[in-house]
Protein backbone atom coordinates (compact mmCIF):
# COMPACT_ATOMS: atom_id res chain seq x y z
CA UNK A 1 -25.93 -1.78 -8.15
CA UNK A 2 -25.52 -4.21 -5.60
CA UNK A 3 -23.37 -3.72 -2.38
CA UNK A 4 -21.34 -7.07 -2.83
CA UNK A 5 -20.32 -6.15 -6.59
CA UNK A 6 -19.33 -2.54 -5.67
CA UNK A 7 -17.43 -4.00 -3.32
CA UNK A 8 -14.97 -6.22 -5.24
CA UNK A 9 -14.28 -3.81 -7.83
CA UNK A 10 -13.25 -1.08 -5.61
CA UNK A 11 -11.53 -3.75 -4.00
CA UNK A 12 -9.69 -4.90 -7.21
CA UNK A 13 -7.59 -1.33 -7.26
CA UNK A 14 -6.20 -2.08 -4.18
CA UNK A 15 -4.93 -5.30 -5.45
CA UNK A 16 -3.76 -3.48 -8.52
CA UNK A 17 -1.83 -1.53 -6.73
CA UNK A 18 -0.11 -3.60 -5.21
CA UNK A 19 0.38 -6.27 -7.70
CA UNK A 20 2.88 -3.03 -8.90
CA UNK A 21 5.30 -4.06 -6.49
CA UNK A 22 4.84 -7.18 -4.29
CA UNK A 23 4.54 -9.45 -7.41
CA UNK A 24 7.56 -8.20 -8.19
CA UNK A 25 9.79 -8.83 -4.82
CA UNK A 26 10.37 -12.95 -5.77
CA UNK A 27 11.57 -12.17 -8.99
CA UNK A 28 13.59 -9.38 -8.65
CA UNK A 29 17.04 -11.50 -8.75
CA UNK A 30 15.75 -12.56 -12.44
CA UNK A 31 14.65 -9.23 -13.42
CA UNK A 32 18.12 -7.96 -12.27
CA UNK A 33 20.10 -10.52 -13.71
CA UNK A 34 18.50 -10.01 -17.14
CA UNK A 35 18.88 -6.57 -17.04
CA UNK A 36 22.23 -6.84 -15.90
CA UNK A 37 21.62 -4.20 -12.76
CA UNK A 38 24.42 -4.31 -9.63
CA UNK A 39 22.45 -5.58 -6.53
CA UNK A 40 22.42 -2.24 -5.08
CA UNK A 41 20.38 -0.79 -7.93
CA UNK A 42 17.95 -3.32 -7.79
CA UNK A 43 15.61 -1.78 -5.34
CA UNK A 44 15.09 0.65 -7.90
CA UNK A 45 13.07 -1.18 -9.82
CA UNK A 46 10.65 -1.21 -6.92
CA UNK A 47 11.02 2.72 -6.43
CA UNK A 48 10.75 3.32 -10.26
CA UNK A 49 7.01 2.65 -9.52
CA UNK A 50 6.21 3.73 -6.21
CA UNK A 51 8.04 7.45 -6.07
CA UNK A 52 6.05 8.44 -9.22
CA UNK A 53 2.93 7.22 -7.19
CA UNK A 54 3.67 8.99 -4.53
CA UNK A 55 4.54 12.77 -6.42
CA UNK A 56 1.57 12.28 -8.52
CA UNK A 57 -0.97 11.08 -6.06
CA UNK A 58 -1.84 14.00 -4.70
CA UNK A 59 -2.14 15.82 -8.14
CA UNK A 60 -4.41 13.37 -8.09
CA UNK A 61 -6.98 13.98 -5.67
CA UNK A 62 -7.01 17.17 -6.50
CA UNK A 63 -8.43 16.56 -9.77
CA UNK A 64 -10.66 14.05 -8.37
CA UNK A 65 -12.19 16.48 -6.38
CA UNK A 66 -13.02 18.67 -9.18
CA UNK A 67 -13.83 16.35 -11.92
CA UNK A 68 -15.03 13.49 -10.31
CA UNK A 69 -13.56 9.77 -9.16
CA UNK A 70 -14.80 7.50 -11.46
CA UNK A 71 -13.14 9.59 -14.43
CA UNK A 72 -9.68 10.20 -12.67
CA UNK A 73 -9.80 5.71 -12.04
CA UNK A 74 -10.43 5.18 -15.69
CA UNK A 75 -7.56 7.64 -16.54
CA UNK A 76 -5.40 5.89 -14.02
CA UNK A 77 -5.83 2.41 -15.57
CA UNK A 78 -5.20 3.68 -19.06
CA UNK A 79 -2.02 4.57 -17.75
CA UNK A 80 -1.28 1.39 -15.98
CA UNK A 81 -2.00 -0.26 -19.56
CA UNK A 82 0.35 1.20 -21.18
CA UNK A 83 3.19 1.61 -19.14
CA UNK A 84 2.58 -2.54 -18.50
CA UNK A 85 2.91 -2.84 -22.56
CA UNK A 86 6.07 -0.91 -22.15
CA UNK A 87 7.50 -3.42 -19.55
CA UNK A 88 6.30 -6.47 -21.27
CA UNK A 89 8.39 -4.78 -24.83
CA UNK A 90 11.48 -4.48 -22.98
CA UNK A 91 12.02 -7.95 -22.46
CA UNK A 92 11.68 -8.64 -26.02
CA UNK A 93 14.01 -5.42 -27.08
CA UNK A 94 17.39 -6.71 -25.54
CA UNK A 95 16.66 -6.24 -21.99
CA UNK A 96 15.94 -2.61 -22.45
CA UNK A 97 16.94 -1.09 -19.36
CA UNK A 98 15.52 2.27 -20.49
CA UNK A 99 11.92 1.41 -21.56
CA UNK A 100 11.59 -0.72 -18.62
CA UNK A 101 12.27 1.65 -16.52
CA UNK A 102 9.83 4.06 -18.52
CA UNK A 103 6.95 1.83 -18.33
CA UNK A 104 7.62 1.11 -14.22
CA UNK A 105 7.31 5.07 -14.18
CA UNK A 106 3.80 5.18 -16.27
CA UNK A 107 2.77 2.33 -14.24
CA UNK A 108 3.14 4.32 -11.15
CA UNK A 109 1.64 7.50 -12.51
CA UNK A 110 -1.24 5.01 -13.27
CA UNK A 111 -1.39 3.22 -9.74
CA UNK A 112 -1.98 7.25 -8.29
CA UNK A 113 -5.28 6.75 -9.17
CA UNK A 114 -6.27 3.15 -7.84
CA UNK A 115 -6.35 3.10 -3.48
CA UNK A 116 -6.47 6.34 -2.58
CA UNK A 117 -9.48 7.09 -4.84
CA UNK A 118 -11.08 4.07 -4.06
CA UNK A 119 -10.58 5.02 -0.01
CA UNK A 120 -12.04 8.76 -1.22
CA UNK A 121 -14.88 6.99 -3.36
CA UNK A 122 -16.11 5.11 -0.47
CA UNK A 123 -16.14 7.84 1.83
CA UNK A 124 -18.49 9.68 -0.80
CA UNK A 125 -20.78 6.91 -1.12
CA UNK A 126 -21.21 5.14 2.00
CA UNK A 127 -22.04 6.98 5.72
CA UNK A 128 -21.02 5.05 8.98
CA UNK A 129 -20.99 2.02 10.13
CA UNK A 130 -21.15 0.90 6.27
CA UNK A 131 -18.34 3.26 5.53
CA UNK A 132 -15.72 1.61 8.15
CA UNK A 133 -16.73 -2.02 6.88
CA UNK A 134 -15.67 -1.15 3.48
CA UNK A 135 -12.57 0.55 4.14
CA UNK A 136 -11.82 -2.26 6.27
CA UNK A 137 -12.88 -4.32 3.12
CA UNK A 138 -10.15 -2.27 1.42
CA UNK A 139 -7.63 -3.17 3.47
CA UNK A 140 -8.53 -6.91 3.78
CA UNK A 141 -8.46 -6.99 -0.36
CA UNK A 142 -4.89 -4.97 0.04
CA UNK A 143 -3.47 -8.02 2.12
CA UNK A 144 -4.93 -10.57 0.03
CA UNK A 145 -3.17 -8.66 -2.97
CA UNK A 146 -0.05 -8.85 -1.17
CA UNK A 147 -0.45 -12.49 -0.37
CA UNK A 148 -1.29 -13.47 -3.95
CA UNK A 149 1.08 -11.04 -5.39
CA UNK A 150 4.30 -13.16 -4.26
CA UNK A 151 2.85 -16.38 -5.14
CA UNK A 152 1.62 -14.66 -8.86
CA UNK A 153 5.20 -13.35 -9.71
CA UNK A 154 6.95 -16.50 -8.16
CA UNK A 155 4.74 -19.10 -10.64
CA UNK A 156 4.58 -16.97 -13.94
CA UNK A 157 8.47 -16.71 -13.38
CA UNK A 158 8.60 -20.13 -13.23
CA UNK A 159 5.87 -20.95 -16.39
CA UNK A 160 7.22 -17.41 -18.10
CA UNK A 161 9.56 -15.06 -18.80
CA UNK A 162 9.42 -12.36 -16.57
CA UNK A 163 8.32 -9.66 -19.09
CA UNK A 164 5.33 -11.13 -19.79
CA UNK A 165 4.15 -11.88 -16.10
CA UNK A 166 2.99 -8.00 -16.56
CA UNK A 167 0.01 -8.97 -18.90
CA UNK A 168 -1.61 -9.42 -15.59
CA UNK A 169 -2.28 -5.81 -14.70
CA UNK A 170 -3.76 -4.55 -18.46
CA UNK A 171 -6.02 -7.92 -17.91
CA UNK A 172 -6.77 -6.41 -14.27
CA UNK A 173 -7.30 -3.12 -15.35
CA UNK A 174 -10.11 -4.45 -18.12
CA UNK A 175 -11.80 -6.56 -15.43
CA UNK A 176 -12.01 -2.60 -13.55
CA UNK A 177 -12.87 -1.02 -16.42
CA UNK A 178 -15.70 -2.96 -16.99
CA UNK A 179 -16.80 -3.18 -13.50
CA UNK A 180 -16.70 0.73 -12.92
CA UNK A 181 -19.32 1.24 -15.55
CA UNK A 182 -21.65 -1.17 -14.78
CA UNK A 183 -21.56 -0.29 -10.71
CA UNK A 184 -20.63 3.42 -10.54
CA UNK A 185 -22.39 6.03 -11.79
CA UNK A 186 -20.49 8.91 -12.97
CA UNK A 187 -20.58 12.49 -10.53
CA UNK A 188 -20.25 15.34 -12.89
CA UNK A 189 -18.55 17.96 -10.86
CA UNK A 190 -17.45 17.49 -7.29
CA UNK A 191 -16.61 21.06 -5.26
CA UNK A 192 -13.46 22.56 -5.97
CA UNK A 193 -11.88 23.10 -2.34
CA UNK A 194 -9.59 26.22 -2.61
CA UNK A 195 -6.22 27.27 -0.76
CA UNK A 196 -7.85 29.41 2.07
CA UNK A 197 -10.41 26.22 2.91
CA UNK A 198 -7.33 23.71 2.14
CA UNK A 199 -5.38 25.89 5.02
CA UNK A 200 -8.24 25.89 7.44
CA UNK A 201 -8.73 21.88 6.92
CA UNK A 202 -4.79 21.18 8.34
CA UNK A 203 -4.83 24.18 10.87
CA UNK A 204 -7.80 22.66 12.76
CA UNK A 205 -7.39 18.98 11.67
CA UNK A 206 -3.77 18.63 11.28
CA UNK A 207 -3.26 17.64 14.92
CA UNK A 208 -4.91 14.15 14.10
CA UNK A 209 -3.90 13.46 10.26
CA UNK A 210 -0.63 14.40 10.27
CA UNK A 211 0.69 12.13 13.45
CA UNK A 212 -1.71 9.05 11.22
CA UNK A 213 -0.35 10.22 7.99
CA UNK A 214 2.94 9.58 9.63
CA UNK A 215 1.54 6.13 11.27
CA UNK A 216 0.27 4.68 7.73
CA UNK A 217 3.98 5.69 6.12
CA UNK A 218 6.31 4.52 8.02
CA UNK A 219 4.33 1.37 8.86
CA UNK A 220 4.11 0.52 5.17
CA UNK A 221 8.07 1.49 5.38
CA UNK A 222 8.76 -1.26 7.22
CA UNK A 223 6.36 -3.71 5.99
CA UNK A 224 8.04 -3.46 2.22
CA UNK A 225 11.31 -2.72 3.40
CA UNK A 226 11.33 -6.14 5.36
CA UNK A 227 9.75 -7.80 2.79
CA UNK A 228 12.50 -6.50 0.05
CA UNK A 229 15.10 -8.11 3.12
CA UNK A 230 13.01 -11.01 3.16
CA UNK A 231 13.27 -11.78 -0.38
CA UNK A 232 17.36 -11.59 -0.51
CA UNK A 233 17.68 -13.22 2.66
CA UNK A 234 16.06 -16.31 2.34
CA UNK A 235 17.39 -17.01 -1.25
CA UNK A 236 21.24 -16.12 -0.75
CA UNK A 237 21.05 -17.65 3.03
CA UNK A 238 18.85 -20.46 2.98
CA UNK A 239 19.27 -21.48 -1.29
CA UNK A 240 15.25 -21.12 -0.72
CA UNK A 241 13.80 -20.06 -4.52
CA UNK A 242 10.59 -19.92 -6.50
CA UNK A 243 7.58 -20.83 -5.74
CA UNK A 244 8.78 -21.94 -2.41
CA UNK A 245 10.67 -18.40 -1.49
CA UNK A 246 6.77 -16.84 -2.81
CA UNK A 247 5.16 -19.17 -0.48
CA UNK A 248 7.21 -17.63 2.84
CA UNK A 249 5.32 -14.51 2.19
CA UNK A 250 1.82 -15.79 2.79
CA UNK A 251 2.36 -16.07 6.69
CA UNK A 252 3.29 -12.58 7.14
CA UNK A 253 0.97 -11.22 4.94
CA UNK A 254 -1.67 -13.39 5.79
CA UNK A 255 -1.69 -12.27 9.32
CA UNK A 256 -1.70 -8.45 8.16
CA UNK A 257 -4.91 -9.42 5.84
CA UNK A 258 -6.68 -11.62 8.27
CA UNK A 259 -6.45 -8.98 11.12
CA UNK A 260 -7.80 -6.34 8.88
CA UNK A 261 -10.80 -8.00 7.92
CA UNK A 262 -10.93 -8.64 11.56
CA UNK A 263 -10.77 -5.13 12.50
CA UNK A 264 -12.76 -3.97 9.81
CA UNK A 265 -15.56 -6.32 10.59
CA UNK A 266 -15.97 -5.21 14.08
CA UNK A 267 -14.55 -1.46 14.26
CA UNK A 268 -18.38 0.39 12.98
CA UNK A 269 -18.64 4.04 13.30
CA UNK A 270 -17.04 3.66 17.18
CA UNK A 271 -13.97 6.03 17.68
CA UNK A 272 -13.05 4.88 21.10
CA UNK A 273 -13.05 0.92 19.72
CA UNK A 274 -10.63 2.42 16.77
CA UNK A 275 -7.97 3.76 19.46
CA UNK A 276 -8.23 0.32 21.34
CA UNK A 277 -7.84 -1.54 18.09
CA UNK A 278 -4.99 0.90 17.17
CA UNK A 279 -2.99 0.66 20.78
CA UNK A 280 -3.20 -3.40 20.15
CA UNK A 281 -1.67 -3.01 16.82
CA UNK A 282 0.67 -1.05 17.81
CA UNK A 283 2.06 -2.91 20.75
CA UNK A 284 1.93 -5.99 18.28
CA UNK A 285 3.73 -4.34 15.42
CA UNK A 286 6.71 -2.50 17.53
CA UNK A 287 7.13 -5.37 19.99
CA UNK A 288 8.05 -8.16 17.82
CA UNK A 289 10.62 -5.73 15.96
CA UNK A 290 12.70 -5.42 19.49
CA UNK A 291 12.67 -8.99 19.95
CA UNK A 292 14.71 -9.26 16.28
CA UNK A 293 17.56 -7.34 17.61
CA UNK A 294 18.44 -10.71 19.52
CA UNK A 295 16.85 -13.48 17.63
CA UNK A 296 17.39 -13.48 13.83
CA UNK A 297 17.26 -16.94 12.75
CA UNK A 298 15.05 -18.20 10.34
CA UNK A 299 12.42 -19.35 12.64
CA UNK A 300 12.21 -16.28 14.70
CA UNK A 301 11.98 -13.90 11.94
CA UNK A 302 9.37 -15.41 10.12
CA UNK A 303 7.11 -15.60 13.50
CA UNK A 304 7.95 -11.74 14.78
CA UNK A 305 7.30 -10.34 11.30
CA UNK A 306 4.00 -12.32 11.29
CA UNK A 307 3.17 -10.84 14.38
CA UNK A 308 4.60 -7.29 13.70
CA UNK A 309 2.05 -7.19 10.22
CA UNK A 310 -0.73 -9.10 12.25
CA UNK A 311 -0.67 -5.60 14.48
CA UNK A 312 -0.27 -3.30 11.27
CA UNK A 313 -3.26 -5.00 9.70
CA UNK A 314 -5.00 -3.99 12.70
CA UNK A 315 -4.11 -0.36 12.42
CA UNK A 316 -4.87 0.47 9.32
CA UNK A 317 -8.43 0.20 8.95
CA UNK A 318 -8.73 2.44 11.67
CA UNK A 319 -6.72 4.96 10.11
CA UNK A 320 -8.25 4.70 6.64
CA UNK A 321 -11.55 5.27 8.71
CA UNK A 322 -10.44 8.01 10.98
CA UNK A 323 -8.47 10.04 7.68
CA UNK A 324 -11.72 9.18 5.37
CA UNK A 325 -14.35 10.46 7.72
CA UNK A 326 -12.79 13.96 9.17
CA UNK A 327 -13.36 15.89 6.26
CA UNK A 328 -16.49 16.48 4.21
CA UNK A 329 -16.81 14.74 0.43
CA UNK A 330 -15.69 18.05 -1.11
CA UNK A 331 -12.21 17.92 0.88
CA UNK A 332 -11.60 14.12 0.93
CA UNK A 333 -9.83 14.06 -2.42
CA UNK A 334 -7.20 16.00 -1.18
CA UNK A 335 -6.70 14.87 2.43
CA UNK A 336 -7.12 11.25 1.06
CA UNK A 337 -4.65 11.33 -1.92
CA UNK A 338 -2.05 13.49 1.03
CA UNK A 339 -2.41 9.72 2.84
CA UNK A 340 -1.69 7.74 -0.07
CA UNK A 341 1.02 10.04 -0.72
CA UNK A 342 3.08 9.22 2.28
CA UNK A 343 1.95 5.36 2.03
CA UNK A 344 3.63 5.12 -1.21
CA UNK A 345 6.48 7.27 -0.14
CA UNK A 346 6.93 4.91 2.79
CA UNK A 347 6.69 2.18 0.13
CA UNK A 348 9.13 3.46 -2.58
CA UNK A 349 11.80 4.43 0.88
CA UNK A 350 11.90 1.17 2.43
CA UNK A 351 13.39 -1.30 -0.37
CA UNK A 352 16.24 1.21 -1.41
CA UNK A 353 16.48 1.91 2.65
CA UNK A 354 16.83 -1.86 2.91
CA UNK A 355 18.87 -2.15 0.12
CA UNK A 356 21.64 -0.78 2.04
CA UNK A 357 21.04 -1.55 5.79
CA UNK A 358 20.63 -5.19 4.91
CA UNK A 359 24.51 -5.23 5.06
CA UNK A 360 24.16 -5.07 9.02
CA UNK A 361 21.25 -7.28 9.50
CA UNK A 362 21.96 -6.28 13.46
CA UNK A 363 22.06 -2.87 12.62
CA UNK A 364 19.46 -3.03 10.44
CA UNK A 365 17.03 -4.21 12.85
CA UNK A 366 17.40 -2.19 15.27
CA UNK A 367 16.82 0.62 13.13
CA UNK A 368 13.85 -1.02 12.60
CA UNK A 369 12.90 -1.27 16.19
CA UNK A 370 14.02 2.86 16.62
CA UNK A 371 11.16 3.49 13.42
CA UNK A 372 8.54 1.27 15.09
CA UNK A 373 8.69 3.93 18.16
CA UNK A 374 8.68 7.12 16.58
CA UNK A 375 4.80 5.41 15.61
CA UNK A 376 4.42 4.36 19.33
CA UNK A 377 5.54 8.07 19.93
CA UNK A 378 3.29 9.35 17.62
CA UNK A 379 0.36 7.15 18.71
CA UNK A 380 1.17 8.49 22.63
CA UNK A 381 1.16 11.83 21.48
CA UNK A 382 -2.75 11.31 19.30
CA UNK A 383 -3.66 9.49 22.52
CA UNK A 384 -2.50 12.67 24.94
CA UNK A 385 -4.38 15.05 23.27
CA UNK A 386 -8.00 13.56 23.49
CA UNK A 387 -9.49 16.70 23.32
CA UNK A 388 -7.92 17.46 20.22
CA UNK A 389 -9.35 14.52 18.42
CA UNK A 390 -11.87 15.31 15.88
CA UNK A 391 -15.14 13.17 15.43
CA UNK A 392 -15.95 11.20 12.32
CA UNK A 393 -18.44 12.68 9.63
């Protein structure tokens, strides 16, 4: 089992993951259209896949922990299968609202199973310095997802119907499949943590993962609740569509994956480097998101979102690292799966948040700015307490 191969097909869950959603975002006019859903419902399809996620996820880890990754992943992309089957039927069965909506659900039920046990799975395997260069892999093969994803959904719309552009995630989920068996050998029985032990892990660590659980969600809050904007704004405003309004995503997102694989290159087993990297990111994330309040043509909101996900790239890794490595293999399930929870909580918010503050663009952004400090506030407050920080395992 070779490093490099391990590597891209933990990495591929990640991308499946988000392949749920951001493929999605350019053709969610079409989608809406044909299903003949008002505008305002229409972040819903979005949410119909992420809130499962996030109520199932850590049900999840759980599990996991007791019965092993590997089998939990191949559940998970079972799942995915067949709520993608679902999706692709409805298109054929006069735009059935219904069992679309079913198989967005399954899909999200499956996608439970796909980054947070891959985060959880790498923590078990790899120790150190190893350990924070593959969850800053993780990350890096999360941006390129979301890069890709746009571009995916934007082209098979174009070459496709839209039902069928779903065939990509039971292909995906094959390419896994196969992947997890030849590279990951199956752990019978992992330790069962219990409620007393489960209490003692967020009395004594809960000072550092719950101000970075809240870091991770509202930053991915943001990032898909600007994105959903992004995607209305640049069609009904600028008349931009296709593969042209896909190709707008890539700078953004492209700047989010190409400072995580910075980060995640250099960060090691070094927890005073991961608060540096973290205070950049942060500065670079909230910073930009002021600067919209005033200047929101065009121009200047493609280059202060780039920046803003350029310093949310770099934060990430660091908190996948510092979440991953406080707790021992038998508790990392849990405390993991908690993470992913609020990421795709964050997720499944922000479009339907969007939804209706994109109204008030004005208004809207500076709601944005107000969310971007209650992180800075909650990095000042980690940051404060250095004594209460807890070293990595």
């Amino acid at each position: 089992m070779t490093n490099k191969l391990l590597q891209l097909v933990i990495g591929l869950l990640p991308i499946l993951m988000v392949l749920g959603n951001s493929m999605l975002i350019p053709i969610l006019p079409s989608i809406e259209a044909d299903l003949h859903l008002n505008s305002s419902w229409s972040g819903f399809i979005l949410s119909s896949f992420t809130i499962p996620a996030a109520v199932v996820i850590p049900f999840v880890g759980m599990l996991s922990d007791r019965f092993g990754r590997k089998r939990l992943i191949i559940v998970s992309l079972w799942i995915m299968v067949l709520g993608s089957v679902l999706c692709v039927v409805s298109g054929e069965v006069n735009e059935n609202v219904s069992l679309f909506m079913i198989g967005r659900g399954l899909q999200g039920v499956g996608a439970a199973g796909t980054t947070p046990l891959a985060m959880a799975l790498i923590g078990d395997i790899f120790q150190g310095k190893e350990r924070s260069r593959m969850l800053g892999s993780l990350e890096v093969f999360n941006g390129i997802g979301k890069v890709v994803a746009p571009l995916t959904g934007a082209t098979l719309a174009i070459l496709v119907h839209w039902n069928h552009a779903f065939w990509v995630f039971p292909v995906l989920c094959m390419v896994i499949l196969i992947g997890l068996r030849k590279t990951v050998e199956t752990k019978e029985v992992y330790h069962k943590a219990d409620k007393k032990s489960l209490y003692s892990i967020f009395i004594s660590k809960g000072r550092l993962l719950f101000p970075l659980y809240a870091i991770g969600g509202v930053g991915l809050f943001l990032l898909f609740g600007i994105l959903f904007f992004l995607s209305y704004h640049i069609e009904n405003t600028f008349h931009i569509d296709g593969f042209f309004k896909g190709f707008t995503f890539i700078f953004p997102l492209g700047a989010m994956t190409i400072s995580s694989y910075w980060c995640g290159g250099r960060l090691k087993a070094d927890e005073e480097l991961g608060w540096t990297y973290m205070k950049c990111g942060m500065l670079m994330m909230s910073v930009p998101l002021g600067f919209l309040i005033f200047f929101s043509s065009l121009g200047f909101l493609m280059f202060f979102i780039t920046v803003s996900f350029g310093g949310l790239g770099l934060m990430l890794p660091v908190i996948n690292t510092f979440i991953t490595g406080s707790v021992s293999e038998s508790e990392r399930g849990l405390v993991v799966s908690i993470y992913g929870a609020v990421r795709f909580g964050g997720v499944a918010l922000g479009p339907i948040a969007y939804s209706v503050w994109r109204e008030d663009t004005i208004e809207m952004f500076e709601i944005t700015f107000g969310l971007s400090l209650v992180n800075l506030f909650c990095f000042w407050y980690l940051n404060h307490r250095k004594e209460r920080r807890v070293n990595l395992i």
